[in-house]
N, C-alpha and C. Protein backbone atom coordinates (compact mmCIF):
# COMPACT_ATOMS: atom_id res chain seq x y z
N UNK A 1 -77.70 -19.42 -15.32
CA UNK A 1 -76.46 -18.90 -14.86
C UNK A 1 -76.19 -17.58 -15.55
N UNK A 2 -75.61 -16.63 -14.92
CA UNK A 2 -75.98 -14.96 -15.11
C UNK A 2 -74.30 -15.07 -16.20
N UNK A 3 -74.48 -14.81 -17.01
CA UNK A 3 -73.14 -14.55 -18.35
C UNK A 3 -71.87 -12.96 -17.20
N UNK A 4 -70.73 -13.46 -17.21
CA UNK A 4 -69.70 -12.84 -16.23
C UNK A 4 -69.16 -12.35 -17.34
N UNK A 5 -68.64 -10.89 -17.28
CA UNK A 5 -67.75 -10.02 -18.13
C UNK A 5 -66.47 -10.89 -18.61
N UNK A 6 -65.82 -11.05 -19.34
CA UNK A 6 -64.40 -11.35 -19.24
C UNK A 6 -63.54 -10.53 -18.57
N UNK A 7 -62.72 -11.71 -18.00
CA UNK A 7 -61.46 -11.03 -17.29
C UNK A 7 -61.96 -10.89 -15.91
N UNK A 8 -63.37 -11.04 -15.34
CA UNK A 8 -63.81 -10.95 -13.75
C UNK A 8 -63.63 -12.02 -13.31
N UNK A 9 -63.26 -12.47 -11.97
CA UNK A 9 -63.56 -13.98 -11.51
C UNK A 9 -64.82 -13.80 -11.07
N UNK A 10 -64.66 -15.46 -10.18
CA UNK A 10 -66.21 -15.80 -9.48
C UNK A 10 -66.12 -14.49 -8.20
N UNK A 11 -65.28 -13.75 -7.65
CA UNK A 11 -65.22 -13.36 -6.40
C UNK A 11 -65.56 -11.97 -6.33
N UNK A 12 -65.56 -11.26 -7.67
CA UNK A 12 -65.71 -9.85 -8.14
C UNK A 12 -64.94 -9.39 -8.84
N UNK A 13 -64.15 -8.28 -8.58
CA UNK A 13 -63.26 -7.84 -8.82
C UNK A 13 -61.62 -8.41 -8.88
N UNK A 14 -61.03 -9.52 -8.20
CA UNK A 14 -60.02 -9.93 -7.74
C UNK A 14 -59.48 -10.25 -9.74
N UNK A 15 -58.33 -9.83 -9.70
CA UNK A 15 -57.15 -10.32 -10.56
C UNK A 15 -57.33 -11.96 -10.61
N UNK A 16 -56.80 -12.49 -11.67
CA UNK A 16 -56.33 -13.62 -11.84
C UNK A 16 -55.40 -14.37 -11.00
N UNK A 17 -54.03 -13.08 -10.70
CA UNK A 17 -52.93 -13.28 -10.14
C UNK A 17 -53.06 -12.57 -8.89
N UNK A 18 -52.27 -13.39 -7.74
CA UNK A 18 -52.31 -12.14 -6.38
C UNK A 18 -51.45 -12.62 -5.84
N UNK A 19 -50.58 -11.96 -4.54
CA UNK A 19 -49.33 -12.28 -4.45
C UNK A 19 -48.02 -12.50 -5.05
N UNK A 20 -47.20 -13.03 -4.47
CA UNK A 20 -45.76 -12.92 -4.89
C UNK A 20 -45.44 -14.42 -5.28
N UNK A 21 -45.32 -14.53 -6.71
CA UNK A 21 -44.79 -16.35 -6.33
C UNK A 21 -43.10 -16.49 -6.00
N UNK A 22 -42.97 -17.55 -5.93
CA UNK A 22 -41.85 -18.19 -5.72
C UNK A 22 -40.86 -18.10 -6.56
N UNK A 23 -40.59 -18.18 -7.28
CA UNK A 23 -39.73 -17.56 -8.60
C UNK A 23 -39.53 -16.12 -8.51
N UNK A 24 -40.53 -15.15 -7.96
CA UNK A 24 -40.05 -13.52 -8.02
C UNK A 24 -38.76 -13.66 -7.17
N UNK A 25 -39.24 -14.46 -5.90
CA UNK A 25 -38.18 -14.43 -4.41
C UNK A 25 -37.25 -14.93 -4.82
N UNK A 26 -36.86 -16.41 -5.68
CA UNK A 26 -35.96 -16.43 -5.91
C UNK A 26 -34.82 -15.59 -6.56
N UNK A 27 -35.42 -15.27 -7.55
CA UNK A 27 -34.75 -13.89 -8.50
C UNK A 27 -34.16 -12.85 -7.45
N UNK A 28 -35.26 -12.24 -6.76
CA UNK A 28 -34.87 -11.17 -5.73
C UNK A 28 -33.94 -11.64 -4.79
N UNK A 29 -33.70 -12.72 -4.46
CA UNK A 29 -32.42 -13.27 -3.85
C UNK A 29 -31.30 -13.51 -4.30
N UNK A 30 -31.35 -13.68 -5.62
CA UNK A 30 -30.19 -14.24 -6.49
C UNK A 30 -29.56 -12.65 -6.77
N UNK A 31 -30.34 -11.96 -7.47
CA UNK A 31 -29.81 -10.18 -7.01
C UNK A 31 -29.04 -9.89 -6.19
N UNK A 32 -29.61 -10.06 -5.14
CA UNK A 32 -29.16 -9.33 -3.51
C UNK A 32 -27.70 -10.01 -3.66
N UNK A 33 -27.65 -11.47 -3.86
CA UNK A 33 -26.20 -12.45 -3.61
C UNK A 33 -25.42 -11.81 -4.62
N UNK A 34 -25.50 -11.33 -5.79
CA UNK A 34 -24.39 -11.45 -6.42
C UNK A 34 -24.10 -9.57 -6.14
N UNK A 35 -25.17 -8.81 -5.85
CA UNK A 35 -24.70 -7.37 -5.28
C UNK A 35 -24.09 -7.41 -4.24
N UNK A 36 -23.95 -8.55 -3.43
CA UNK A 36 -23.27 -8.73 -2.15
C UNK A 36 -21.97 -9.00 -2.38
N UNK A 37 -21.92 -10.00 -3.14
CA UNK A 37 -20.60 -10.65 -3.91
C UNK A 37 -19.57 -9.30 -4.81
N UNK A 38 -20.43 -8.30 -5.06
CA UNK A 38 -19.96 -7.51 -5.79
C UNK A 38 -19.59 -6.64 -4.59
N UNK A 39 -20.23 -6.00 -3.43
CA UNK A 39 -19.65 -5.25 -2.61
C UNK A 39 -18.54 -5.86 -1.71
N UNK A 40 -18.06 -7.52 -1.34
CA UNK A 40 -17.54 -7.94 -0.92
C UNK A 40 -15.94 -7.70 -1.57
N UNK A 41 -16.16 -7.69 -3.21
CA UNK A 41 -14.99 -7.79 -3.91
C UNK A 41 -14.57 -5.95 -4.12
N UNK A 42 -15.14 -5.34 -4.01
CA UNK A 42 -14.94 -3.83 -3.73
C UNK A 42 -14.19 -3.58 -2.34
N UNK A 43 -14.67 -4.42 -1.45
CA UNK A 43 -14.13 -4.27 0.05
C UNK A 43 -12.83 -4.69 -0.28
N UNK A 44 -12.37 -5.92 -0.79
CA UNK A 44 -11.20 -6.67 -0.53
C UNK A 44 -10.07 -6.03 -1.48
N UNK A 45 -10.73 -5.30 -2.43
CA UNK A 45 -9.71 -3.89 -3.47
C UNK A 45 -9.39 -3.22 -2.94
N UNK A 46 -10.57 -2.54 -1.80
CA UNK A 46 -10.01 -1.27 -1.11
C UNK A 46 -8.94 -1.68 -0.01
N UNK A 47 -9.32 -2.59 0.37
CA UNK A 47 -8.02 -2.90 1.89
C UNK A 47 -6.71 -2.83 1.02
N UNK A 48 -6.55 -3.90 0.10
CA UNK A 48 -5.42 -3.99 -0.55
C UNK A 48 -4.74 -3.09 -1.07
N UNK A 49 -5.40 -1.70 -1.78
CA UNK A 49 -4.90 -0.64 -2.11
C UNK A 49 -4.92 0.45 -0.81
N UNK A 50 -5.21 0.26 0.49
CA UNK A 50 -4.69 1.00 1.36
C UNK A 50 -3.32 0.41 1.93
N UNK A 51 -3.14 -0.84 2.08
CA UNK A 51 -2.47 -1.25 2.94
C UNK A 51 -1.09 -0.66 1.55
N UNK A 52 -1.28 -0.62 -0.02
CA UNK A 52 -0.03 -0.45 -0.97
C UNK A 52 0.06 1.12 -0.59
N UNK A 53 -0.89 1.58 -0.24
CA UNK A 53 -0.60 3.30 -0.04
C UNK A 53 -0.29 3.41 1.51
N UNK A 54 -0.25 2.76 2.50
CA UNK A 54 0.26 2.83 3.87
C UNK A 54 1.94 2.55 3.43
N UNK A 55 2.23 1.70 2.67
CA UNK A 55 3.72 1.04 2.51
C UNK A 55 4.55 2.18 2.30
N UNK A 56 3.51 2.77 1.05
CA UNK A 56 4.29 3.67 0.82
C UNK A 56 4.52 5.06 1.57
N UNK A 57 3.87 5.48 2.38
CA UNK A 57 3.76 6.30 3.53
C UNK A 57 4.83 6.02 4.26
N UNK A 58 4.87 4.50 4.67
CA UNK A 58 5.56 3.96 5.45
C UNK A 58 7.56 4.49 4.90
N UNK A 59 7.53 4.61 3.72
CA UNK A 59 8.53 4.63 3.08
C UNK A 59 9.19 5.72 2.93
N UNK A 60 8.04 6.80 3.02
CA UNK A 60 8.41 8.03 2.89
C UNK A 60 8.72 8.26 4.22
N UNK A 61 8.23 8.33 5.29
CA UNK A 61 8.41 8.12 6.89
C UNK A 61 9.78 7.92 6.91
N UNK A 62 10.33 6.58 6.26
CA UNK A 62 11.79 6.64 6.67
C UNK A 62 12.82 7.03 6.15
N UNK A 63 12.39 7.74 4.80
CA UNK A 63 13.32 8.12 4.18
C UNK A 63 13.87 9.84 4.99
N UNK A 64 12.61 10.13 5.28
CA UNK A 64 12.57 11.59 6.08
C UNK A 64 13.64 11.00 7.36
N UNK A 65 12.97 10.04 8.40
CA UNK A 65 14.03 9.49 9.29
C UNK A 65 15.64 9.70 9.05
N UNK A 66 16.31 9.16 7.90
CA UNK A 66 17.24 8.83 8.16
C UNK A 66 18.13 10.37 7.32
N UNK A 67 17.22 10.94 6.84
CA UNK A 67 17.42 12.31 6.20
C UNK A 67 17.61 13.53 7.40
N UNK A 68 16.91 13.43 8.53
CA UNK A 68 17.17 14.25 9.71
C UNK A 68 18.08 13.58 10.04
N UNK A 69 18.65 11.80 10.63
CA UNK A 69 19.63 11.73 10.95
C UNK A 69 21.02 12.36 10.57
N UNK A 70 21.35 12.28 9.52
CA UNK A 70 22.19 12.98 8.31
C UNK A 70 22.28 14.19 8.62
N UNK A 71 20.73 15.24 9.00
CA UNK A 71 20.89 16.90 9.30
C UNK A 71 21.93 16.76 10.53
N UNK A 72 21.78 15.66 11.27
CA UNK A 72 21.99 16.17 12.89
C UNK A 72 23.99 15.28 12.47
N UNK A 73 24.15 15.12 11.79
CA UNK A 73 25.30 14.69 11.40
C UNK A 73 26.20 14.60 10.36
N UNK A 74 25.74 16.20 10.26
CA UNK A 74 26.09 16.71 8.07
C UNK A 74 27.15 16.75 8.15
N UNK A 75 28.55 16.92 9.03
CA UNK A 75 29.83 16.78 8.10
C UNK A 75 30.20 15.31 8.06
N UNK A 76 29.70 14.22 8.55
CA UNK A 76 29.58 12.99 8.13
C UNK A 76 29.24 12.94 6.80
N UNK A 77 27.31 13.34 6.51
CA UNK A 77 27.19 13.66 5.82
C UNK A 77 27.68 13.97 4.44
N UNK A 78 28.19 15.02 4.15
CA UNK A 78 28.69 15.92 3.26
C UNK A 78 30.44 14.79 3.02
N UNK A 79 30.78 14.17 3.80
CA UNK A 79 31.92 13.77 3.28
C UNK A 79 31.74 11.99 3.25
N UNK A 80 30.52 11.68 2.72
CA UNK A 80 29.99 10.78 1.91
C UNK A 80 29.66 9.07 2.97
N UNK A 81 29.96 9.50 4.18
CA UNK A 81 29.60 7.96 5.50
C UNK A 81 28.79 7.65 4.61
N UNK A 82 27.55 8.27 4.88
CA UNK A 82 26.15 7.83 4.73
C UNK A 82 25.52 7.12 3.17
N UNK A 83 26.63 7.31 2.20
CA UNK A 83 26.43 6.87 1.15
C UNK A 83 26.74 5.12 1.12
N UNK A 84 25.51 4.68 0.50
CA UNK A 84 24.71 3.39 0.29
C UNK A 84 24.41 2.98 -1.09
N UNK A 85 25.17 2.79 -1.74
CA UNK A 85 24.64 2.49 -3.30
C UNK A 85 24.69 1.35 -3.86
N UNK A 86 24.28 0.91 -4.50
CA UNK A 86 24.75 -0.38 -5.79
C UNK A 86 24.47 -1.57 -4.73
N UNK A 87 26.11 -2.41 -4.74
CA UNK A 87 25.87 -3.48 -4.24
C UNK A 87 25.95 -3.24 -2.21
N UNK A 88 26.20 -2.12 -2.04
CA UNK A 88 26.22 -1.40 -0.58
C UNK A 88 25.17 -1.05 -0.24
N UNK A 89 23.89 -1.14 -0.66
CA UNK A 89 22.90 -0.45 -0.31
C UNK A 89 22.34 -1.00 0.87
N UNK A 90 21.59 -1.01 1.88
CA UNK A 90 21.12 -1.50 3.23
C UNK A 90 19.99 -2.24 2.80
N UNK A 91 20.33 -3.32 2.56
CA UNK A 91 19.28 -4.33 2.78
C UNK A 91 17.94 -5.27 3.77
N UNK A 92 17.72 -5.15 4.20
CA UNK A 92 16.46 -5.26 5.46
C UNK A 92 16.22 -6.26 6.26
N UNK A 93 16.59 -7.37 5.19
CA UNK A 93 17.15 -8.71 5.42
C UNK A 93 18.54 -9.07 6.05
N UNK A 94 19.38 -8.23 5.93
CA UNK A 94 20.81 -8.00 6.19
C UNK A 94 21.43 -6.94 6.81
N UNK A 95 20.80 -6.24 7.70
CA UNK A 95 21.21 -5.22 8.20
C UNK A 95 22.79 -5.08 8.88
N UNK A 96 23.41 -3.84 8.66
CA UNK A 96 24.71 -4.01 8.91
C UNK A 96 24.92 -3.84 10.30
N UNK A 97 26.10 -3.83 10.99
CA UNK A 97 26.49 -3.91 12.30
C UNK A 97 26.83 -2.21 12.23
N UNK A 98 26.39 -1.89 13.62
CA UNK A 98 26.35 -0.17 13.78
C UNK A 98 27.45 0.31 14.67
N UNK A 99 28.54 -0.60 14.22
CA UNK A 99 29.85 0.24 15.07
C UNK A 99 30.45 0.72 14.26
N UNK A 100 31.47 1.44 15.01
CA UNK A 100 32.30 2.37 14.34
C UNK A 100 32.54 3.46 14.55
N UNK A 101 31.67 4.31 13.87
CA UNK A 101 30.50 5.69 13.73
C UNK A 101 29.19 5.89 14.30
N UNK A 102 28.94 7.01 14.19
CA UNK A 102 27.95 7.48 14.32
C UNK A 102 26.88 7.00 13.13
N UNK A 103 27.33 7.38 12.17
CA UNK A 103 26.49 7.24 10.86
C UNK A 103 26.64 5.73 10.55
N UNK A 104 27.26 5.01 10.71
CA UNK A 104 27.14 3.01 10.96
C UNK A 104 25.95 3.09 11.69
N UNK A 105 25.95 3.57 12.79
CA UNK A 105 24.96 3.56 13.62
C UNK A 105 23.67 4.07 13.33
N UNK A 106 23.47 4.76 12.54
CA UNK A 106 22.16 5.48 12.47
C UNK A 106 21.70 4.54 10.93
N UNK A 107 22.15 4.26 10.28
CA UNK A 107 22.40 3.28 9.32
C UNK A 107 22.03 1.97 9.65
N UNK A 108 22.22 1.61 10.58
CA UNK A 108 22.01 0.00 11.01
C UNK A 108 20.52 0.69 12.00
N UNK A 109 20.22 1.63 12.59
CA UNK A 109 18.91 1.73 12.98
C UNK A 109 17.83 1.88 12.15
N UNK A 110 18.18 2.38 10.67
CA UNK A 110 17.88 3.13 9.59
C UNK A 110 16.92 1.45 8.83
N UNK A 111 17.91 0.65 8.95
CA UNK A 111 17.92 -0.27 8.38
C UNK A 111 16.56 -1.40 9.07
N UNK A 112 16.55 -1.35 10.58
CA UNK A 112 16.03 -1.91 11.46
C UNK A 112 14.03 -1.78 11.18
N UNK A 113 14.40 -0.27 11.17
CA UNK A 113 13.47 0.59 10.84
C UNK A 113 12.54 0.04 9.35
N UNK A 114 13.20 -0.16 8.16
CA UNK A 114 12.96 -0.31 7.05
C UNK A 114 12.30 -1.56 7.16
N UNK A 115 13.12 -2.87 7.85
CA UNK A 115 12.58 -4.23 8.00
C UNK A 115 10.75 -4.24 8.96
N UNK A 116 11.23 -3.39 9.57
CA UNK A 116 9.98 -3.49 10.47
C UNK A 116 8.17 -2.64 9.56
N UNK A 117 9.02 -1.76 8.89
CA UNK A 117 7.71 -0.75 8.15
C UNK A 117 7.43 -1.48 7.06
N UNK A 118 8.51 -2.17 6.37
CA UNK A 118 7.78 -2.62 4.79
C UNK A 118 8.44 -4.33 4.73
N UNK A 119 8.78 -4.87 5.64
CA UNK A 119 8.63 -6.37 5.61
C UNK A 119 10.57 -6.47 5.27
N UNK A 120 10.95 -7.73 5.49
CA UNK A 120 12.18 -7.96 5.16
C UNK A 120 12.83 -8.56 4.04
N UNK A 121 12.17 -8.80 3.03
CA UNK A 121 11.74 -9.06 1.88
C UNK A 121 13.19 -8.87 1.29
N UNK A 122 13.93 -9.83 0.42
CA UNK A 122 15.19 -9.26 -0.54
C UNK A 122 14.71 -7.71 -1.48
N UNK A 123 14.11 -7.54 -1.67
CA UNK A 123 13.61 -6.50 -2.63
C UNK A 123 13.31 -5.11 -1.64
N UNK A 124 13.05 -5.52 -0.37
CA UNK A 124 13.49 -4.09 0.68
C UNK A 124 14.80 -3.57 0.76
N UNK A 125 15.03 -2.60 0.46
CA UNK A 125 16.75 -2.35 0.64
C UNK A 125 16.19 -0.51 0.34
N UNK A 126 17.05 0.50 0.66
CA UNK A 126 17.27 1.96 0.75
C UNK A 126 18.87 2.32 -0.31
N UNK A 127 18.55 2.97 -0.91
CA UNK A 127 20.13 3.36 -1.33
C UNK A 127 19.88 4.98 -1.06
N UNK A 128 20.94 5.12 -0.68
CA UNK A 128 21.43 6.58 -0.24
C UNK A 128 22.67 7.36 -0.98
N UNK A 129 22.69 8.59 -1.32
CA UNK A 129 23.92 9.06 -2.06
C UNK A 129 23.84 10.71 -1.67
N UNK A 130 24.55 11.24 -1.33
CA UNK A 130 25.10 12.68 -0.91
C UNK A 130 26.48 12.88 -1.47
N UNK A 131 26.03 14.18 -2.22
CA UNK A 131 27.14 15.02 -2.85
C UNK A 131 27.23 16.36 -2.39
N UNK A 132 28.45 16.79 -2.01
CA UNK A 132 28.65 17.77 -1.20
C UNK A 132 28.63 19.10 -2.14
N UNK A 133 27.74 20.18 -1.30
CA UNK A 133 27.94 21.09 -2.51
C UNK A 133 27.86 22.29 -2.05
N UNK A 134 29.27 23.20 -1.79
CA UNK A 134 29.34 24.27 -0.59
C UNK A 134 29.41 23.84 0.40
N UNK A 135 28.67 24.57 1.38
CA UNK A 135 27.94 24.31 2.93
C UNK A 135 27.11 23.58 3.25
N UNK A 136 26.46 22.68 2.39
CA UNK A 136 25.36 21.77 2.00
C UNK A 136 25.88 20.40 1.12
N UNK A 137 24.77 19.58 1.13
CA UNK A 137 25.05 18.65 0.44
C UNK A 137 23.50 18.34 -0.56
N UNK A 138 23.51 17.76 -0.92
CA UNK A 138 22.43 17.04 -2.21
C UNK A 138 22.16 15.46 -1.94
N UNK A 139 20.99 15.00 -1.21
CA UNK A 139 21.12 13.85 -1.15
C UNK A 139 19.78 12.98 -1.75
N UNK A 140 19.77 11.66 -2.39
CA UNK A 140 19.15 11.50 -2.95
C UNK A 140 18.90 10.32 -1.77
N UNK A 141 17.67 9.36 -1.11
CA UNK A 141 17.25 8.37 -0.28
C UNK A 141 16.35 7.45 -1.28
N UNK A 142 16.52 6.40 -1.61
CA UNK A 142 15.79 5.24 -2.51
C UNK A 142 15.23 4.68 -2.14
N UNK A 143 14.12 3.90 -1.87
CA UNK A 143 13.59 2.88 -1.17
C UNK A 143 12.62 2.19 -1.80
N UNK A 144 13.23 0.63 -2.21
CA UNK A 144 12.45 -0.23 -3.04
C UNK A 144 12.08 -1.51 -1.90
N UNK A 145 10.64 -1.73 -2.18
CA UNK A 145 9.75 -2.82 -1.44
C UNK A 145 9.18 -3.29 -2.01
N UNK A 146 8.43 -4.49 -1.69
CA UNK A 146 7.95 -5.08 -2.39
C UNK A 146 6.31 -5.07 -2.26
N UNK A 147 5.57 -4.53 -3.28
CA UNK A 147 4.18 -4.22 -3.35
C UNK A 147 3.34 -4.99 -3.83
N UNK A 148 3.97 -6.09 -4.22
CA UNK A 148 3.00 -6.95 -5.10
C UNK A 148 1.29 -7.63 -4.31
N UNK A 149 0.89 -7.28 -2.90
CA UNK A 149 -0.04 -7.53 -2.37
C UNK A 149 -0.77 -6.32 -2.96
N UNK A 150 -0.93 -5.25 -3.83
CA UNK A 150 -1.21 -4.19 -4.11
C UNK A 150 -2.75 -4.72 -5.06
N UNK A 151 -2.70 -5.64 -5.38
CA UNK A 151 -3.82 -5.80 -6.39
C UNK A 151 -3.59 -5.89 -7.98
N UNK A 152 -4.66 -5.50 -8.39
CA UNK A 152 -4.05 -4.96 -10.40
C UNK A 152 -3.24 -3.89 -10.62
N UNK A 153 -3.38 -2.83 -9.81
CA UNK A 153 -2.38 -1.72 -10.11
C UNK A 153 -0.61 -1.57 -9.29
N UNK A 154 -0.76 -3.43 -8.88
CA UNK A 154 0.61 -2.97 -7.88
C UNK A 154 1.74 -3.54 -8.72
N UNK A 155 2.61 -3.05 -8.38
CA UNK A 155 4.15 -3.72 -8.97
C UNK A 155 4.45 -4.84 -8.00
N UNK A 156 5.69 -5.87 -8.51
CA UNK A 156 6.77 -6.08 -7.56
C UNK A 156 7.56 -5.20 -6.94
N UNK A 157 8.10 -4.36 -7.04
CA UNK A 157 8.85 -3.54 -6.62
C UNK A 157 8.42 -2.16 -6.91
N UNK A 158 8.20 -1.85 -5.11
CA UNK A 158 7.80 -0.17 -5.29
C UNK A 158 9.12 0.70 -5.38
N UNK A 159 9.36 1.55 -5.82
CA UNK A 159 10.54 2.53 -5.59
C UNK A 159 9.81 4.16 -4.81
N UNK A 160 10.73 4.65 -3.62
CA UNK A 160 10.22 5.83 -3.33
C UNK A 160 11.29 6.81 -3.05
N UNK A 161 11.49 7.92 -4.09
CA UNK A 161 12.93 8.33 -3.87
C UNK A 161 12.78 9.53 -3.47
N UNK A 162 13.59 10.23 -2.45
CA UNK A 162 13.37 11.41 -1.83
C UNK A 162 14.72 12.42 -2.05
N UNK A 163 14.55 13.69 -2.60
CA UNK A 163 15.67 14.15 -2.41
C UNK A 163 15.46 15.42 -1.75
N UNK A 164 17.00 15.62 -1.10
CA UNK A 164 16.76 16.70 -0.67
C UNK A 164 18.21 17.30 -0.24
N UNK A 165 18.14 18.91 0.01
CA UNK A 165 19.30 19.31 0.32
C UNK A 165 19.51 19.64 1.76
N UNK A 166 20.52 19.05 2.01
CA UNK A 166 21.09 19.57 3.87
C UNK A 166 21.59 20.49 4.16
């Protein structure tokens, strides 16, 4: 019998080892699952932090709303209708009845508006305040919702305050 180099088989040249065993695949699967698991939980961050940055869009949207209403009805305006504060503030859940006025009215649409963009939630509510100053007024629009679907970086309560002069 002819003495074989070490490390050759009977076949020639061929390795010891050939192919892929069963254990690589497993491994290479167990990888793939938990990089999957990891892009799944990236997906479900990002929705959640769009839908907290839509709210708030949503918020700014109506604060502008009820801020043109006010332009198109500034000596209302300026001699304080539209003011909403403290325990008066428009709640979303509770929207007020829009007779009266004009500005009741745009107020109770104002309000309608708010329930429908950021949920009706006790913690939805707008406070409004205008101070007359000259020919103009100074008005400040508040709007607290509730963000807590936001993820790790969300609050209970978003605040979005807009001011501006008429």
């Amino acid at each position: 019998m002819p003495n074989r180099p070490a490390g050759k088989s009977a076949a020639g040249k061929r390795s010891l080892q050939s192919g892929v065993g069963l254990i690589e695949v497993l491994v290479a699967v167990l990888v793939l699952s938990i990089a999957f698991l990891g892009i799944a939980a990236l997906q479900a961050m990002s929705l959640s932090t769009n839908n907290s940055a839509m709210a708030r869009s949503m918020a700014t949207i109506s604060s502008y709303s009820i801020l043109d209403a006010m332009r198109a009805d500034m000596a209302a305006a300026q001699g304080g209708s539209y003011n909403r504060t403290g325990t008066s503030a428009v709640k979303a859940n509770a929207c007020p009845a829009g007779t009266g006025s004009l500005a009741n009215y745009q107020i109770s649409q104002w309000c309608g508006q708010l329930g429908k963009a950021l949920g009706t939630a006790d913690t939805t509510k707008g406070d409004i305040s205008c101070t007359a100053v000259d020919k103009s007024a100074n008005c400040t629009v508040t709007i607290s919702f509730d963000d807590s679907r936001a993820g790790v970086g969300g609050s209970n309560v978003q605040q979005v305050i807009t001011r501006a002069m008429l």
